[in-house]
N, C-alpha and C. Protein backbone atom coordinates (compact mmCIF):
# COMPACT_ATOMS: atom_id res chain seq x y z
N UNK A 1 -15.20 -5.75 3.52
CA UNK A 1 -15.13 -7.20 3.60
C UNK A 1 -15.31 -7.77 2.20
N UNK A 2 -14.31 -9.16 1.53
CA UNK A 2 -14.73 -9.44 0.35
C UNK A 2 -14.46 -10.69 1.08
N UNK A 3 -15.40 -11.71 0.24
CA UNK A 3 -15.47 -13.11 0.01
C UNK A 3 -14.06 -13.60 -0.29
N UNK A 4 -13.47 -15.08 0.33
CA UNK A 4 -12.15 -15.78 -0.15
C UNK A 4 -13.14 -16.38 -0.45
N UNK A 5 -12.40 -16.96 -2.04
CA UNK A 5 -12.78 -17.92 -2.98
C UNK A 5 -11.46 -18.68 -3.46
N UNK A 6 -11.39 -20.28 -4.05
CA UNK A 6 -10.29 -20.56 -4.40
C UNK A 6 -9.49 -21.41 -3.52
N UNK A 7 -8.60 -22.23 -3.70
CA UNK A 7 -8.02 -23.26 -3.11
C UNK A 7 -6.83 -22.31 -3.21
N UNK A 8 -6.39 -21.38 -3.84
CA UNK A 8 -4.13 -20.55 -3.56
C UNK A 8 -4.17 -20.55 -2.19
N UNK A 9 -5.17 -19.79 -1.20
CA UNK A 9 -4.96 -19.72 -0.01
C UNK A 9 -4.75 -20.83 1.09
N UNK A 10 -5.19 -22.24 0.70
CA UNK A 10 -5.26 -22.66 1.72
C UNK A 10 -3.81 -23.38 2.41
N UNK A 11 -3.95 -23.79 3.64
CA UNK A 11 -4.94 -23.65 4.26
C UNK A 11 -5.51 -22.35 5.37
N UNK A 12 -4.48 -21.69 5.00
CA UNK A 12 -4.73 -20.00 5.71
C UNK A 12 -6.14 -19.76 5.43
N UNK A 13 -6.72 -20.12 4.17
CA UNK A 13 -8.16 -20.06 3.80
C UNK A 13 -9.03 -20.56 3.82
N UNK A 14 -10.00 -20.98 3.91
CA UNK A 14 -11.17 -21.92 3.31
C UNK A 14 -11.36 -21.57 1.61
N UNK A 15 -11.71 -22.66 0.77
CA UNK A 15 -12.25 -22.15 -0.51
C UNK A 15 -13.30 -21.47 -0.50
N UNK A 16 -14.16 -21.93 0.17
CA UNK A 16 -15.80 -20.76 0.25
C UNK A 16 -15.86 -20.65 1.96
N UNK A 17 -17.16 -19.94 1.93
CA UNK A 17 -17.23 -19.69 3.21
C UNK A 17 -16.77 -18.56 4.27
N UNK A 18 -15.18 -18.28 3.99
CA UNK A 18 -14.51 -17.18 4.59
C UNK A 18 -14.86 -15.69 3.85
N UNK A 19 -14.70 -14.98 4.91
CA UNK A 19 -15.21 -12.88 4.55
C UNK A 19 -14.08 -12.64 5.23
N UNK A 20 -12.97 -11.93 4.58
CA UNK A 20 -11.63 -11.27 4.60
C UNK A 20 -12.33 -9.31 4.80
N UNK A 21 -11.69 -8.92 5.76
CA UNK A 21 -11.56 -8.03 6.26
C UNK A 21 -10.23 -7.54 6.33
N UNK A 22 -10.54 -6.50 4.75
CA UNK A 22 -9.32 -6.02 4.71
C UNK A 22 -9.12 -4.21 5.05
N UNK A 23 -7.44 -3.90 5.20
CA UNK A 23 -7.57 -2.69 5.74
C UNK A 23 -6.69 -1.94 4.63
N UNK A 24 -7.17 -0.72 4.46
CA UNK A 24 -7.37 0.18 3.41
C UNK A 24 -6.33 1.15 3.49
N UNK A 25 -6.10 0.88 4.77
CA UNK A 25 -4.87 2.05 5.17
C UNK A 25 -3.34 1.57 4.79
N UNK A 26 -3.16 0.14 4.04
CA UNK A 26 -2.12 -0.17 3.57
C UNK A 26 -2.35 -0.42 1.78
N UNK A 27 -3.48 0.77 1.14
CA UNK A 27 -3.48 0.64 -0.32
C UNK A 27 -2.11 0.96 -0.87
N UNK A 28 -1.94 0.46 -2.24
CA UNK A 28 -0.68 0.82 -2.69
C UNK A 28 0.52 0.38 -2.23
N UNK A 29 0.78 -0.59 -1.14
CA UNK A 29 1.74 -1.09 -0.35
C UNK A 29 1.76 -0.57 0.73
N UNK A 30 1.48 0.70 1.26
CA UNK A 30 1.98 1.56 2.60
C UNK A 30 1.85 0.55 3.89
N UNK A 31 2.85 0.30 4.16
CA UNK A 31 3.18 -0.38 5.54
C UNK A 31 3.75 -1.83 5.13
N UNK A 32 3.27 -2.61 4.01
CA UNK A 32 3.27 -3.88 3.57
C UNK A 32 4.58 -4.39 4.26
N UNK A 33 4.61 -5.82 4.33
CA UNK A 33 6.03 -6.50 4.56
C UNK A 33 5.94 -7.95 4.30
N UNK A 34 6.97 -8.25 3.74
CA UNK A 34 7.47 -9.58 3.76
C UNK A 34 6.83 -10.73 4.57
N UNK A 35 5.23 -11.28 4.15
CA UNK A 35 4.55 -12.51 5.01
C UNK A 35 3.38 -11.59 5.42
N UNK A 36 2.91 -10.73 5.01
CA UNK A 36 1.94 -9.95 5.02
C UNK A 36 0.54 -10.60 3.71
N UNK A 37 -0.15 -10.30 4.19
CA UNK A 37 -1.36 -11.18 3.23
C UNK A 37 -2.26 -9.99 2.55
N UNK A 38 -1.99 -9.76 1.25
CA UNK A 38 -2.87 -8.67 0.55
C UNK A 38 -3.70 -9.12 -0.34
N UNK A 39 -4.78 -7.74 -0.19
CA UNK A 39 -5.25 -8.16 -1.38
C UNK A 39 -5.22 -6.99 -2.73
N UNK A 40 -5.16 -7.82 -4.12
CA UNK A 40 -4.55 -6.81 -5.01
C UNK A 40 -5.54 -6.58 -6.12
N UNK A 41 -5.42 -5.83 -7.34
CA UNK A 41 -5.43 -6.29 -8.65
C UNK A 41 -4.99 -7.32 -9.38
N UNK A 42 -5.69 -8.20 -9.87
CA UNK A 42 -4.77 -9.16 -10.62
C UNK A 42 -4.24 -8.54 -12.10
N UNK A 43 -2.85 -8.55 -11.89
CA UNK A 43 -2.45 -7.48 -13.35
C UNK A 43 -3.05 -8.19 -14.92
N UNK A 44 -3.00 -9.38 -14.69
CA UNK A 44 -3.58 -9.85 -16.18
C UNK A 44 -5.12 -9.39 -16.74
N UNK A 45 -5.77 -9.82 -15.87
CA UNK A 45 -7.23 -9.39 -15.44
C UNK A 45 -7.96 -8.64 -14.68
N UNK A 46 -7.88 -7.61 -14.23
CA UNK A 46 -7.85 -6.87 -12.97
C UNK A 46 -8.99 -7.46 -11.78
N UNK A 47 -9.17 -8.77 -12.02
CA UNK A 47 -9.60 -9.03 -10.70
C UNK A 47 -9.14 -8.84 -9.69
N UNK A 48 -10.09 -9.02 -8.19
CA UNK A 48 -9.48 -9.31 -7.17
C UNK A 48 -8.38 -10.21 -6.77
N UNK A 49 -7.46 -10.18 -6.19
CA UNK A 49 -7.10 -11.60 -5.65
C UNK A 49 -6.72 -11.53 -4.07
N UNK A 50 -5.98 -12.30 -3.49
CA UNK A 50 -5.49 -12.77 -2.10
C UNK A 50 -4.34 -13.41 -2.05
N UNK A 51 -2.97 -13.14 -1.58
CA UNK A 51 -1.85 -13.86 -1.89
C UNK A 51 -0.93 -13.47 -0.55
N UNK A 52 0.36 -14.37 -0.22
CA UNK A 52 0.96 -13.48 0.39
C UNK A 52 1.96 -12.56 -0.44
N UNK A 53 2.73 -12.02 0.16
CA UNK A 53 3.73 -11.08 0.00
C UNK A 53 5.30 -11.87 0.65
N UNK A 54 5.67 -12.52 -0.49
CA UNK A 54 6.98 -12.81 -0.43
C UNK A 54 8.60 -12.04 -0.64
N UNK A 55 8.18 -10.71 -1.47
CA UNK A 55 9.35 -10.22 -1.38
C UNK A 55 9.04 -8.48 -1.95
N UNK A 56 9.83 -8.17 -1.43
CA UNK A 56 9.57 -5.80 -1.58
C UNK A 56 10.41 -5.52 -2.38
N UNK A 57 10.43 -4.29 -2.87
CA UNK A 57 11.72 -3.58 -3.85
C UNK A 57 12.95 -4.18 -3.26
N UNK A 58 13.68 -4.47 -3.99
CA UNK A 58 15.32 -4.76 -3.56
C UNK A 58 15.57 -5.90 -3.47
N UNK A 59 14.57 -7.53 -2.92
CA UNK A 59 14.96 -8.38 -2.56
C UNK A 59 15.13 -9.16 -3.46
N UNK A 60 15.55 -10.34 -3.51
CA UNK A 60 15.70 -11.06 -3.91
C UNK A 60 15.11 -12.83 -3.83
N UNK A 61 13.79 -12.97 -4.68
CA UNK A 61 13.38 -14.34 -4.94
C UNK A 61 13.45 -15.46 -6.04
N UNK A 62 13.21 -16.56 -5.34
CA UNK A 62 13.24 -17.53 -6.19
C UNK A 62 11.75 -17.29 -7.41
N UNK A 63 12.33 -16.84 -8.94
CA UNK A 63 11.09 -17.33 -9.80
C UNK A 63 10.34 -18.36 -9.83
N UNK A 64 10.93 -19.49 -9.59
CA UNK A 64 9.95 -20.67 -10.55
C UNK A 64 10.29 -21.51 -9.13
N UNK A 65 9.63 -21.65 -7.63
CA UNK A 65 9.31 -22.13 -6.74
C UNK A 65 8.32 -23.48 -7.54
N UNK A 66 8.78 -24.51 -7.55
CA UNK A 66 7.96 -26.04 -7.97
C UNK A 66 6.47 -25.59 -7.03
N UNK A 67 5.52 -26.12 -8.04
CA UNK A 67 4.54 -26.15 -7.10
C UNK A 67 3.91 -27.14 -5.55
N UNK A 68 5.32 -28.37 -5.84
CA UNK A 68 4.66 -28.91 -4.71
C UNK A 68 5.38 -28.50 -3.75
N UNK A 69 6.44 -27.29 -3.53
CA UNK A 69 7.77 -27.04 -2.54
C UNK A 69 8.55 -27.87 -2.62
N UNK A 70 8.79 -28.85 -2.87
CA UNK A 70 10.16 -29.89 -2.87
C UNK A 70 11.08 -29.66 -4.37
N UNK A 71 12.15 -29.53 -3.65
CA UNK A 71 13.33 -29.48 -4.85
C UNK A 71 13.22 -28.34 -5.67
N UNK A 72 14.37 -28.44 -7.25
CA UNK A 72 14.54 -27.42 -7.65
C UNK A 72 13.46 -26.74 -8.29
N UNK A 73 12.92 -25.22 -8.69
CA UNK A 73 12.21 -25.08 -9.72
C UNK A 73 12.58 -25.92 -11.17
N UNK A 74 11.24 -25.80 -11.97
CA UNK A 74 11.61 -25.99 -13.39
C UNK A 74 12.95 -24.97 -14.18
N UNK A 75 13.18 -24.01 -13.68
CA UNK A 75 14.30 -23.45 -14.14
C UNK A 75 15.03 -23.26 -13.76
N UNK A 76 15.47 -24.14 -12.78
CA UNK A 76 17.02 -24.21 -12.32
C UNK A 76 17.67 -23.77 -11.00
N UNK A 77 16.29 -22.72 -10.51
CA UNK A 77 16.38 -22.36 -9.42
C UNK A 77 16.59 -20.53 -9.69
N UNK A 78 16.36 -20.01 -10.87
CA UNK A 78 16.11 -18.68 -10.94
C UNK A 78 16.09 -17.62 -10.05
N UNK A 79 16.91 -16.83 -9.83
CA UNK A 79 16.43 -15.37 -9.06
C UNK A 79 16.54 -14.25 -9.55
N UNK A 80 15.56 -13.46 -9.06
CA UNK A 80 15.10 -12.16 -10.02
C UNK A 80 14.84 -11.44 -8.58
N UNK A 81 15.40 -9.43 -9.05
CA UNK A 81 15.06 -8.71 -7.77
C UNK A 81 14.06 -7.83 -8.38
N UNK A 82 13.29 -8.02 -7.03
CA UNK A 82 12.36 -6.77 -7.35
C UNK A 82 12.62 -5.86 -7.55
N UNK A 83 11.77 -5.26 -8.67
CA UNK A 83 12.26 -3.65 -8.89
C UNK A 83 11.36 -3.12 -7.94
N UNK A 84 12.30 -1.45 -8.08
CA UNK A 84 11.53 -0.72 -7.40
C UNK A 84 9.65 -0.05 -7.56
N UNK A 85 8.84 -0.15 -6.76
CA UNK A 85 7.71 -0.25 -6.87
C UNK A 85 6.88 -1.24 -7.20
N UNK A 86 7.50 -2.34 -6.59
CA UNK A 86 6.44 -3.51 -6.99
C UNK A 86 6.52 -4.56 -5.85
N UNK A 87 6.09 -5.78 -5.83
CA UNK A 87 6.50 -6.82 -4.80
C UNK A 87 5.85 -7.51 -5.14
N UNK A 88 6.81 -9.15 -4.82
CA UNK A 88 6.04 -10.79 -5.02
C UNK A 88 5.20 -10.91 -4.49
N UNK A 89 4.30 -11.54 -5.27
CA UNK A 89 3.62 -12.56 -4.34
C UNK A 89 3.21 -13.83 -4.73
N UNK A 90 2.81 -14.71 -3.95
CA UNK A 90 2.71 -16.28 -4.02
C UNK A 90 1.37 -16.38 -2.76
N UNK A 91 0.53 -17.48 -3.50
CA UNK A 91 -0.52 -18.53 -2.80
C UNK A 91 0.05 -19.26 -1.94
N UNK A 92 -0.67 -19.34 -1.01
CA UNK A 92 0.31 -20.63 0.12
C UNK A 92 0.02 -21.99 -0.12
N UNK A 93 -1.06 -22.11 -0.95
CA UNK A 93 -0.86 -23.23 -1.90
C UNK A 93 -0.83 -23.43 -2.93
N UNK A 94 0.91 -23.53 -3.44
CA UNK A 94 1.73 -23.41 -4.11
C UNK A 94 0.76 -24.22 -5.56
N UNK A 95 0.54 -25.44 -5.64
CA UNK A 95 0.13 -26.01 -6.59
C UNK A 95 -0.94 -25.40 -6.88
N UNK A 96 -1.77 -24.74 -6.72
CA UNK A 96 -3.04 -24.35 -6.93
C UNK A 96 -3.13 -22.79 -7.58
N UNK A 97 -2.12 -21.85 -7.16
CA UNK A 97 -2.04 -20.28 -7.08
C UNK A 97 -1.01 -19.92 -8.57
N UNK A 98 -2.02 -19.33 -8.90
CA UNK A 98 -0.85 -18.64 -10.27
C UNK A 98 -1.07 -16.86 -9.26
N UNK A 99 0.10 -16.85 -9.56
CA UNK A 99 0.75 -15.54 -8.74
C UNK A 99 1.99 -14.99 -9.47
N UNK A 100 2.80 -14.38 -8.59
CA UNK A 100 4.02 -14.07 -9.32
C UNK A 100 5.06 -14.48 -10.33
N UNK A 101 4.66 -16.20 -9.67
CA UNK A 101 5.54 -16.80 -11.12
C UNK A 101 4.85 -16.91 -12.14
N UNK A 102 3.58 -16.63 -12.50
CA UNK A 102 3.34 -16.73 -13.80
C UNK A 102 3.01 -15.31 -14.20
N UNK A 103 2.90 -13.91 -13.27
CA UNK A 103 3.32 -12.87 -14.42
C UNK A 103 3.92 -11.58 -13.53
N UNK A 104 4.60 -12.24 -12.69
CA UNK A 104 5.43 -11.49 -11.88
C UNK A 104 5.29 -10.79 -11.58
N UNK A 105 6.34 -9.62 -11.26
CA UNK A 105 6.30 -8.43 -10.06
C UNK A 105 4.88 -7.90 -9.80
N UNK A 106 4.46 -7.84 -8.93
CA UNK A 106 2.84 -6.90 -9.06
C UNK A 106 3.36 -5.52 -8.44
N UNK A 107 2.80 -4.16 -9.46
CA UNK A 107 3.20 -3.46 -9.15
C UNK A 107 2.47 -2.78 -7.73
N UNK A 108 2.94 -2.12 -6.78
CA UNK A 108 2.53 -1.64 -5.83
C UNK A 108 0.84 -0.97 -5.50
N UNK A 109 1.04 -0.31 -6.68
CA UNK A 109 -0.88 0.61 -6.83
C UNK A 109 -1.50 -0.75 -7.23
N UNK A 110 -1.18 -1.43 -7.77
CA UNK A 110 -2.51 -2.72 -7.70
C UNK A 110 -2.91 -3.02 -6.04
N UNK A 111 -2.05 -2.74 -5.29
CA UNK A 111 -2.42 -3.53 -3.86
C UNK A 111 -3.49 -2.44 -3.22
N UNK A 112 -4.69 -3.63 -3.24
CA UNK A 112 -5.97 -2.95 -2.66
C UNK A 112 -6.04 -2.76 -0.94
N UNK A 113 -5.11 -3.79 -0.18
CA UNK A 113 -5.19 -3.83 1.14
C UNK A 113 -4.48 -4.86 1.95
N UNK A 114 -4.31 -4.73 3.16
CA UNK A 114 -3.49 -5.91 3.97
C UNK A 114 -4.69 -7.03 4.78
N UNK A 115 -4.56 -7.48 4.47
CA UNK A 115 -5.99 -8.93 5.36
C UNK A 115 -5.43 -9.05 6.21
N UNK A 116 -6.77 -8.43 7.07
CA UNK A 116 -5.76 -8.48 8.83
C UNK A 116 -7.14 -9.08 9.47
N UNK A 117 -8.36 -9.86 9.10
CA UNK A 117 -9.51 -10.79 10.15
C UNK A 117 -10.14 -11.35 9.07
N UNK A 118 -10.09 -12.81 9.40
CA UNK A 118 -10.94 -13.56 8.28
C UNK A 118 -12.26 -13.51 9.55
N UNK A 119 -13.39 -13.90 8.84
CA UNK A 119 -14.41 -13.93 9.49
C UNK A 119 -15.78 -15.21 8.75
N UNK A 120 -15.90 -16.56 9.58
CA UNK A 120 -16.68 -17.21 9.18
C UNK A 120 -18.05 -17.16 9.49
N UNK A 121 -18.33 -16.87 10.37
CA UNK A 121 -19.59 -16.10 11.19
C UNK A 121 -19.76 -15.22 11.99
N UNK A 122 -20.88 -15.04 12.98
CA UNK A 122 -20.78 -13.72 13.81
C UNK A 122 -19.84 -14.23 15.01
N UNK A 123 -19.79 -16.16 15.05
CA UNK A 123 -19.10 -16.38 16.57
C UNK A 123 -17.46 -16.63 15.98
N UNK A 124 -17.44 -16.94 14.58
CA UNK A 124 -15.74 -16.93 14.24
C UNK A 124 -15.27 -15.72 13.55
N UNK A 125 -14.42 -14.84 14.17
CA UNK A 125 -13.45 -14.16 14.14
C UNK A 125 -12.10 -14.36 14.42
N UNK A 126 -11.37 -14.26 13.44
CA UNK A 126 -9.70 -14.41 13.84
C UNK A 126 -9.04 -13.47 12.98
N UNK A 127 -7.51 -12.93 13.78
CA UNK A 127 -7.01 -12.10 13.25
C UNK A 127 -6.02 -12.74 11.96
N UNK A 128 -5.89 -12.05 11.17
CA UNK A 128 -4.32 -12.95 10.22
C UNK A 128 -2.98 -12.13 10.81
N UNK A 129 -2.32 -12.55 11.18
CA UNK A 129 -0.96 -12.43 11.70
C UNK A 129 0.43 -12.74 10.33
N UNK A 130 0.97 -12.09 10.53
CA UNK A 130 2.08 -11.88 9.80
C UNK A 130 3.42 -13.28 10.99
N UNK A 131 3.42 -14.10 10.29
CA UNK A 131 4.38 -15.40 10.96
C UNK A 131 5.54 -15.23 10.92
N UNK A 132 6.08 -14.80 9.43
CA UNK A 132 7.42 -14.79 9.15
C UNK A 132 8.51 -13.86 9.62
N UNK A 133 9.37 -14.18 9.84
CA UNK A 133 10.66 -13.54 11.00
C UNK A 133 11.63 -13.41 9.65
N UNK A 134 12.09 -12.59 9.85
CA UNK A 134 13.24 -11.95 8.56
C UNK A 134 14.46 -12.47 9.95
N UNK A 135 15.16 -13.36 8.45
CA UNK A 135 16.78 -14.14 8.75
C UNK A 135 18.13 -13.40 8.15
N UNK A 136 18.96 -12.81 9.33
CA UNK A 136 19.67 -12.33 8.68
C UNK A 136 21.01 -13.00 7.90
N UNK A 137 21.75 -12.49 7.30
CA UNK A 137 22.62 -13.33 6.50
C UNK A 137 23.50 -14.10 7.37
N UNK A 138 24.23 -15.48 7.19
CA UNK A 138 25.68 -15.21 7.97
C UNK A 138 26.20 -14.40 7.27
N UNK A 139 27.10 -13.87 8.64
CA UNK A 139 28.36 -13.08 8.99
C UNK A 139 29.30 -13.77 8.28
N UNK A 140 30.20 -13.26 7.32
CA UNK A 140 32.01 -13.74 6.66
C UNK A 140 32.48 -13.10 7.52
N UNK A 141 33.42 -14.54 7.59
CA UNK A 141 34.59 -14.42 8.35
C UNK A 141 35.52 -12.90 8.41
């Protein structure tokens, strides 16, 4: 169990208060996916951190996501693919979270675990659930 600290998470988070219960059996990425909530190394600093997981080897994301979500990034709307062995990630609150866009790909062995129960006391327990549904492309004609 480690302490959430920090406004990137919310509101999936509390700034103080919340104990993340994370699982160990997805170090290094093993199992990870797209809307999955880890926790990593921070590559600049090797702190802890908490972020989701926006994109795996191969895909393809937007760099420079504006921090308030509306409209284009500052650069135009940028996309960059992950290389192999690494994956995005981003704060779910965007204005608050330096994450991938400010030093990108995190490589895979930084990822310490998948946050699968925040826990505020002995009577609040909840699981974190993975929300996001993978959209497939349209079909050409």
């Amino acid at each position: 169990m480690s302490p959430a600290s920090g406004p990137s998470m919310l509101p999936t988070f509390e700034v103080v208060g919340e104990w993340l219960l994370v699982s160990r059996l997805h170090r290094f990425g093993r199992g990870i996916e797209v809307g999955d909530v880890v926790a990593y190394n921070i590559p600049i600093n090797e702190e802890m951190g908490v972020k989701r997981v926006l994109g795996m080897p191969g895909d393809y994301v937007l760099m420079d996501t504006p921090p308030d979500g509306e409209g284009e990034g500052g650069g135009g709307g940028n996309m960059i693919q992950v290389p192999r062995g690494h994956c995005w990630i981003v704060g779910d609150n965007l204005a608050a979270s330096r994450d991938s866009r400010l030093f990108g790909p995190v490589p895979l062995a930084l990822i310490r675990g998948k946050v699968i129960a925040s826990v505020r006391s002995f009577s609040e327990f909840r699981w974190i659930t993975n929300t996001l549904r993978k959209v497939d492309s349209p079909s050409e004609p």
